[in-house]
Every structure is written in structure tokens, then in C-alpha cells.
C-alpha atoms as a PDB file:
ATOM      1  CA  UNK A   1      -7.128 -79.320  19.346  1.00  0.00           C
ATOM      2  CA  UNK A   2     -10.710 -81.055  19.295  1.00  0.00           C
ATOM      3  CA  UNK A   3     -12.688 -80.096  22.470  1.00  0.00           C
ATOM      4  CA  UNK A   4     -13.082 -83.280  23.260  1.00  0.00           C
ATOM      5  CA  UNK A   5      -9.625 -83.269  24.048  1.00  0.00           C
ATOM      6  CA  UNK A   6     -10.130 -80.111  25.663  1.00  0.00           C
ATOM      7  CA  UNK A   7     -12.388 -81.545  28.103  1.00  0.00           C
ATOM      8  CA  UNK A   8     -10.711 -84.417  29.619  1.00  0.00           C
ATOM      9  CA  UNK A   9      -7.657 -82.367  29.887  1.00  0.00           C
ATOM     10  CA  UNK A  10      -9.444 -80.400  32.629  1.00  0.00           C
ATOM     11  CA  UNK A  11      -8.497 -81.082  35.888  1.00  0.00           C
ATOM     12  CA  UNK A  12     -12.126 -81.399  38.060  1.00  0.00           C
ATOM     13  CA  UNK A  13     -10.756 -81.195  41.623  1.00  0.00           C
ATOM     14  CA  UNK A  14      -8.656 -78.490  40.745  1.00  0.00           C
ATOM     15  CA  UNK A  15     -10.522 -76.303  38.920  1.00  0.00           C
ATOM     16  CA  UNK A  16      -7.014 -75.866  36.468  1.00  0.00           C
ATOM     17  CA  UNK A  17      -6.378 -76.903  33.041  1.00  0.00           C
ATOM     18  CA  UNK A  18      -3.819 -79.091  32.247  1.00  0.00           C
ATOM     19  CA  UNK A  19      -1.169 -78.369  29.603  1.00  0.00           C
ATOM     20  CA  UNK A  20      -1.730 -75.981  26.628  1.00  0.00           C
ATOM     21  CA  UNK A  21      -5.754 -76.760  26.303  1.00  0.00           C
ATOM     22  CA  UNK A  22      -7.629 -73.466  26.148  1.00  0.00           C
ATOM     23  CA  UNK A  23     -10.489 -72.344  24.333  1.00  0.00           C
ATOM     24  CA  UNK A  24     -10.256 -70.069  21.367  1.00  0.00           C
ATOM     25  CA  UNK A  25     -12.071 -67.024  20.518  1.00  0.00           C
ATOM     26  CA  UNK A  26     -14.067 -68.590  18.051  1.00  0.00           C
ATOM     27  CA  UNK A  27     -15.243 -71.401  20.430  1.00  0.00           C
ATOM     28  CA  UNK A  28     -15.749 -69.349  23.604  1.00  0.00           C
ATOM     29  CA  UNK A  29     -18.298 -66.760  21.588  1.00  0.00           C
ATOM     30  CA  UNK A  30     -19.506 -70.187  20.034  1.00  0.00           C
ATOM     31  CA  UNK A  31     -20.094 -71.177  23.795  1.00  0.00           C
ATOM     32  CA  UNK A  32     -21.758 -68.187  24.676  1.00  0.00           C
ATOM     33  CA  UNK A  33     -24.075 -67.778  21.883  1.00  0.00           C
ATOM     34  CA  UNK A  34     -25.085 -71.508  22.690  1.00  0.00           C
ATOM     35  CA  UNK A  35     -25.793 -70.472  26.266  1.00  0.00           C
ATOM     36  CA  UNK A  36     -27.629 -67.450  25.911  1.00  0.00           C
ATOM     37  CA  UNK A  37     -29.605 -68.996  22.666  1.00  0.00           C
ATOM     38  CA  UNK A  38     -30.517 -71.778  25.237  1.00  0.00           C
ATOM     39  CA  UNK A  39     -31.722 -69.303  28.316  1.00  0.00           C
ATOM     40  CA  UNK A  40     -33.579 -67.100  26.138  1.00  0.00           C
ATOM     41  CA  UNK A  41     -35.814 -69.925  24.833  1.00  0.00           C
ATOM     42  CA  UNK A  42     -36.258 -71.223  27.941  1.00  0.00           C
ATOM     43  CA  UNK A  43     -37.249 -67.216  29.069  1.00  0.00           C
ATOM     44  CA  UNK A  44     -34.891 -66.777  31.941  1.00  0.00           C
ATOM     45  CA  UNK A  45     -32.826 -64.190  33.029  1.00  0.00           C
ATOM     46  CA  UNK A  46     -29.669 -63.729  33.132  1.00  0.00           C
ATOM     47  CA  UNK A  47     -30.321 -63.648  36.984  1.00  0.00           C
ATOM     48  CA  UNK A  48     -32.292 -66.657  36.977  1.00  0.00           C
ATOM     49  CA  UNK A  49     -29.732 -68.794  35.086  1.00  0.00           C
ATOM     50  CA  UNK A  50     -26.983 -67.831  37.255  1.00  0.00           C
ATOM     51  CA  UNK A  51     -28.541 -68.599  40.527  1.00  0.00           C
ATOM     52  CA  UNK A  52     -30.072 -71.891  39.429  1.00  0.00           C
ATOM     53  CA  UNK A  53     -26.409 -72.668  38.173  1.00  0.00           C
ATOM     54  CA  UNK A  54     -25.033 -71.070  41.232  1.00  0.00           C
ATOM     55  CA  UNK A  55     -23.003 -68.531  39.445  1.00  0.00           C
ATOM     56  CA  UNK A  56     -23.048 -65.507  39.130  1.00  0.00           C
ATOM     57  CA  UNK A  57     -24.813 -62.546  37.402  1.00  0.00           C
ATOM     58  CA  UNK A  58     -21.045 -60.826  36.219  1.00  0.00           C
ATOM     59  CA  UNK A  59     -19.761 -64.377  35.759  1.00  0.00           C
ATOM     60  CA  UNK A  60     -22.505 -65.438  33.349  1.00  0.00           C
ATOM     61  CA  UNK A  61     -22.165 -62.485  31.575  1.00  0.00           C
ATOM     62  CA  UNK A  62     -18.612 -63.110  30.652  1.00  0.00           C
ATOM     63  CA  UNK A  63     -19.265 -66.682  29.659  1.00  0.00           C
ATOM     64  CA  UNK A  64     -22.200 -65.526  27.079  1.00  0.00           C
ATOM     65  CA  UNK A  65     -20.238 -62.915  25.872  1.00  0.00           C
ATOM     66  CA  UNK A  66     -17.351 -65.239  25.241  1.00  0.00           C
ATOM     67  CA  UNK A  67     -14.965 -63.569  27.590  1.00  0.00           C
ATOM     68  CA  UNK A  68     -12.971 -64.354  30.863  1.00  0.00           C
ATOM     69  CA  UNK A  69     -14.412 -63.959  34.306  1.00  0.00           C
ATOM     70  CA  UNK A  70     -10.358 -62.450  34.949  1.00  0.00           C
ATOM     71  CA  UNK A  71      -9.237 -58.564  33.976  1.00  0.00           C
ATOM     72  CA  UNK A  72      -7.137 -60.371  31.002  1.00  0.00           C
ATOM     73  CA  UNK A  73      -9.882 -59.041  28.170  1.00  0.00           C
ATOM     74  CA  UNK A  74      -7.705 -60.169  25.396  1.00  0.00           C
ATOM     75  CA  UNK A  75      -8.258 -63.728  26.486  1.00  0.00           C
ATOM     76  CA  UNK A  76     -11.505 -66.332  25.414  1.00  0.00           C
ATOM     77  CA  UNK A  77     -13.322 -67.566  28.183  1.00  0.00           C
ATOM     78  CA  UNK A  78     -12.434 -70.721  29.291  1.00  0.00           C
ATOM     79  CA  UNK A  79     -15.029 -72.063  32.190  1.00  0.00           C
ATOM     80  CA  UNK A  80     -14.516 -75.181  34.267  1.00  0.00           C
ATOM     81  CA  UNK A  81     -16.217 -78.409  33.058  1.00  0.00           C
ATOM     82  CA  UNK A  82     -18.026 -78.177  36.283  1.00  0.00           C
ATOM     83  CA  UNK A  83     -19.485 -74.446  35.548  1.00  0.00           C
ATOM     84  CA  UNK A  84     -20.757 -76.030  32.066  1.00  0.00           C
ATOM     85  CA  UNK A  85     -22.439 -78.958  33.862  1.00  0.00           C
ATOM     86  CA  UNK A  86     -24.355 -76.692  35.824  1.00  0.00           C
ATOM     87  CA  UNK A  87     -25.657 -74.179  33.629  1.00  0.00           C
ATOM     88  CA  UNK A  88     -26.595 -77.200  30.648  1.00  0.00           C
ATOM     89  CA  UNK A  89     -28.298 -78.922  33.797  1.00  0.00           C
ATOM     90  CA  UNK A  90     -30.490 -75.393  34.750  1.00  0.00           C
ATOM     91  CA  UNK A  91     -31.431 -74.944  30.990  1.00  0.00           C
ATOM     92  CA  UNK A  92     -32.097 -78.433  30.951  1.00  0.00           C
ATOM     93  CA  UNK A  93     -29.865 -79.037  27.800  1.00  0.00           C
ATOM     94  CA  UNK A  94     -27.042 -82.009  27.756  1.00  0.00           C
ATOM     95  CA  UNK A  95     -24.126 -80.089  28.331  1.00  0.00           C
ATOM     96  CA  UNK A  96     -22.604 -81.431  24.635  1.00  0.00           C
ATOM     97  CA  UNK A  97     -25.097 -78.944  23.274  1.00  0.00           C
ATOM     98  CA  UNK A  98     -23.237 -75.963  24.489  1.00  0.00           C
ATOM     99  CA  UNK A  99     -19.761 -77.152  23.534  1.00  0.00           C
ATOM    100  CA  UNK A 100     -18.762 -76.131  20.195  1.00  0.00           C
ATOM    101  CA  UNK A 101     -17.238 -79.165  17.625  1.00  0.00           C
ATOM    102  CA  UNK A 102     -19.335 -81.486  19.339  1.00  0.00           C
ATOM    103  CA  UNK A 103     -22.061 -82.986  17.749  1.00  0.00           C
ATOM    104  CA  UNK A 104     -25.084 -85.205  19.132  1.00  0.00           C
ATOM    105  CA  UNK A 105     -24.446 -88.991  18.045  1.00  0.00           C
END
């Protein structure tokens, strides 16, 4: 399913996906690569990102490493739209440039 897709199915005020729509493997590691490629040009910190995004350290962690922030380790990550928001708006990146399959118009 296109991420696009994958992002409107996301239920904001909830904090839940709706229906079937996760992230794969291939598209959370995508996710995290594009986050951590995008902190460590901008010379933060793990740290730093995660408090300017007001996440945290462990949480961040997961997300670059393309992994739940649950105990289910078999499982891709799969942040809220609203977690994405903030951490493209710390790096100062549109938040399109961190989600993989999309590509700036």
C-alpha cells in the first residue's frame, strides 16, 4: 500500500492506525536511515533531537533503527504522524523527506 495511503489512514486524535496500514521493514529502516542521515548533518544528538521533538532518547532510538518503541522486536516501527511532524520540524526538513515512496513534487 503507497504511504500516502498509509498516512491518512492514521487516526491523529487517537494516536491508532486504522485498518491493516502498517509500515514494513523495508520502509521503517528507510525511515530511520532518513532520520538519522538528517540529525547527523544537522550535528545533533540523539539527545538533542529527541528533546527538541519532545521524545525520547530510547524512543528515537527505535525509530532510527527502524524498530518499535513496544517489546514486539519482530515488528517495523510504525510512529504516529504526529511523532514524524515533530522530529522533520526539529531537523528542519518537510516531513515528506523522511517518509519513504514519497517524492518532492
Amino acid at each position: 500500500m503507497p504511504a500516502e495511503t498509509r498516512l491518512t489512514d492514521h487516526d491523529a486524535q487517537t494516536g491508532t492506525n486504522l485498518g491493516e496500514n502498517r509500515w514494513d521493514v523495508a520502509e521503517a529502516r528507510s525511515l530511520g536511515n532518513a532520520i538519522r542521515r538528517f540529525r547527523r548533518a544537522k550535528g545533533l544528538s540523539q539527545e538533542e533531537l529527541a528533546q527538541a521533538s519532545g521524545i525520547t532518547r530510547n524512543h528515537l532510538s527505535l525509530l532510527e533503527a527502524g524498530r518499535p518503541s513496544s517489546r514486539r522486536n519482530d515488528a517495523p516501527a510504525n510512529p504516529r504522524v504526529s511523532t514524524l511532524v515533530a522530529i522533520a520540524a526539529a531537523l528542519e526538513v518537510p516531513v515528506l523527506e523522511l517518509v519513504p515512496g514519497f517524492a518532492q513534487p
